[in-house]
Protein backbone atom coordinates (compact mmCIF):
# COMPACT_ATOMS: atom_id res chain seq x y z
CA UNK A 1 37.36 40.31 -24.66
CA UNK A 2 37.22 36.56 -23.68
CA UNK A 3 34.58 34.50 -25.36
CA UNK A 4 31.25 33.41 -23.79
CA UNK A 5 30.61 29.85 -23.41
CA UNK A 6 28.04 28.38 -24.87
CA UNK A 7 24.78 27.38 -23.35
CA UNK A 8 24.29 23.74 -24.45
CA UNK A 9 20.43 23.14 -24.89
CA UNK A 10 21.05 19.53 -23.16
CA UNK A 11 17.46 17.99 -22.13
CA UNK A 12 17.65 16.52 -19.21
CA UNK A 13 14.68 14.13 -18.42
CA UNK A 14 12.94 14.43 -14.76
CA UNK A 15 13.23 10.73 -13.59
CA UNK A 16 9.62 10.95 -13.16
CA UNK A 17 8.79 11.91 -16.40
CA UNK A 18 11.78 10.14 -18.27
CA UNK A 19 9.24 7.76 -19.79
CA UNK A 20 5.66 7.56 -19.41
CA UNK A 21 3.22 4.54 -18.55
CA UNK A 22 2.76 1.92 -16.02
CA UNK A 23 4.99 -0.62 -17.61
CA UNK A 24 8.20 1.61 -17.65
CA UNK A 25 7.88 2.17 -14.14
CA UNK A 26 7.31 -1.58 -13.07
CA UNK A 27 10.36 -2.81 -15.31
CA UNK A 28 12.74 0.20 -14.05
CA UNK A 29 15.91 -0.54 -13.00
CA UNK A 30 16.49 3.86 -11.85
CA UNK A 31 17.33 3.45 -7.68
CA UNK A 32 14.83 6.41 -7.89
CA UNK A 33 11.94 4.87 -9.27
CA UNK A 34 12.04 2.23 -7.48
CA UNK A 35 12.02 4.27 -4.26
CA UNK A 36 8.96 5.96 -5.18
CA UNK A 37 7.57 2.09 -5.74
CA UNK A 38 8.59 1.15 -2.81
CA UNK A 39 7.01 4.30 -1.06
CA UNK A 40 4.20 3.51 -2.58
CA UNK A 41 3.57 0.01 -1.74
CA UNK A 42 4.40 0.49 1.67
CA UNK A 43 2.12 3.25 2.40
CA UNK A 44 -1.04 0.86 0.86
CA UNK A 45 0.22 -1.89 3.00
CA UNK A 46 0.26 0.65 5.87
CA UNK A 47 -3.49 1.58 4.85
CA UNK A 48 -4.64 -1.67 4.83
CA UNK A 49 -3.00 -2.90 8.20
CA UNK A 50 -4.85 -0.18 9.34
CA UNK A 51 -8.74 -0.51 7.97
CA UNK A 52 -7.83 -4.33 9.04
CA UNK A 53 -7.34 -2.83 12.32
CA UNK A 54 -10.14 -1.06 12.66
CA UNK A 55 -12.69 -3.53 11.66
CA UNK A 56 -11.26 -5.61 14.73
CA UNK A 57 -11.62 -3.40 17.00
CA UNK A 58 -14.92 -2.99 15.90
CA UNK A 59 -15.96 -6.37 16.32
CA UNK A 60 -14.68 -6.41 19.76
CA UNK A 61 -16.04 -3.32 20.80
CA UNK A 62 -19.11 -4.96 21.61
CA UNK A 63 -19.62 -8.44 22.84
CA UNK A 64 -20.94 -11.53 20.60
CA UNK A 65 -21.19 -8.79 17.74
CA UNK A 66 -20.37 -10.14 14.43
CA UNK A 67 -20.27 -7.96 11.15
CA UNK A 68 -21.03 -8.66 7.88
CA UNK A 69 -17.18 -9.88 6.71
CA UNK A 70 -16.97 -11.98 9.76
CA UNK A 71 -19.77 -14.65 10.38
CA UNK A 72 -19.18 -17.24 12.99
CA UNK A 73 -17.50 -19.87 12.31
CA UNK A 74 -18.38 -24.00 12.60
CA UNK A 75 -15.41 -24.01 15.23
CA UNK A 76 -17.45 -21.29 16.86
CA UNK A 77 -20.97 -22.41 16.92
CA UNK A 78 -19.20 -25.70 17.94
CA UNK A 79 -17.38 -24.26 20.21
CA UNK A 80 -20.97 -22.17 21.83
CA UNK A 81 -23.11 -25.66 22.23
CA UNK A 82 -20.55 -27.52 23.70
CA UNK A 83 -19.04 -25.04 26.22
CA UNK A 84 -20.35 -26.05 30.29
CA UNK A 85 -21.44 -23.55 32.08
């Protein structure tokens, strides 16, 4: 009878769970990680770009409408009393 190998109890870590808190994952230098970082980040980005987007079109959805992140301007009252009709 040939002998059975043995079954090495070898723990392999889960690159996600490897170690835990914030600071690990910032200072990694696993290709994995920072994948998941960059997902990350681009995907906020991506949400942001897009709520920007929105509260453009928004503004200029209706005319001379101004909302509360976006008050005119001295260029643009300027701008108003000076123009000829």
């Amino acid at each position: 009878m040939a002998a059975q190998p043995k079954h090495l109890a070898l723990e392999h870590s889960n690159y996600l769970t490897a170690e835990s808190g914030i600071y690990s994952w910032l200072t990694t230098v696993d290709h994995k990680r920072v994948a998941v970082l960059y997902l990350i980040a681009s995907l906020g980005f991506m949400l942001i770009g897009g709520l920007e987007a929105m509260a453009i079109r928004t503004q200029l959805a209706i005319p001379n409408r101004t909302t509360p992140f976006s008050r005119p301007t001295r260029t643009t009252r300027c701008s108003r009393c000076t123009a000829r009709p």
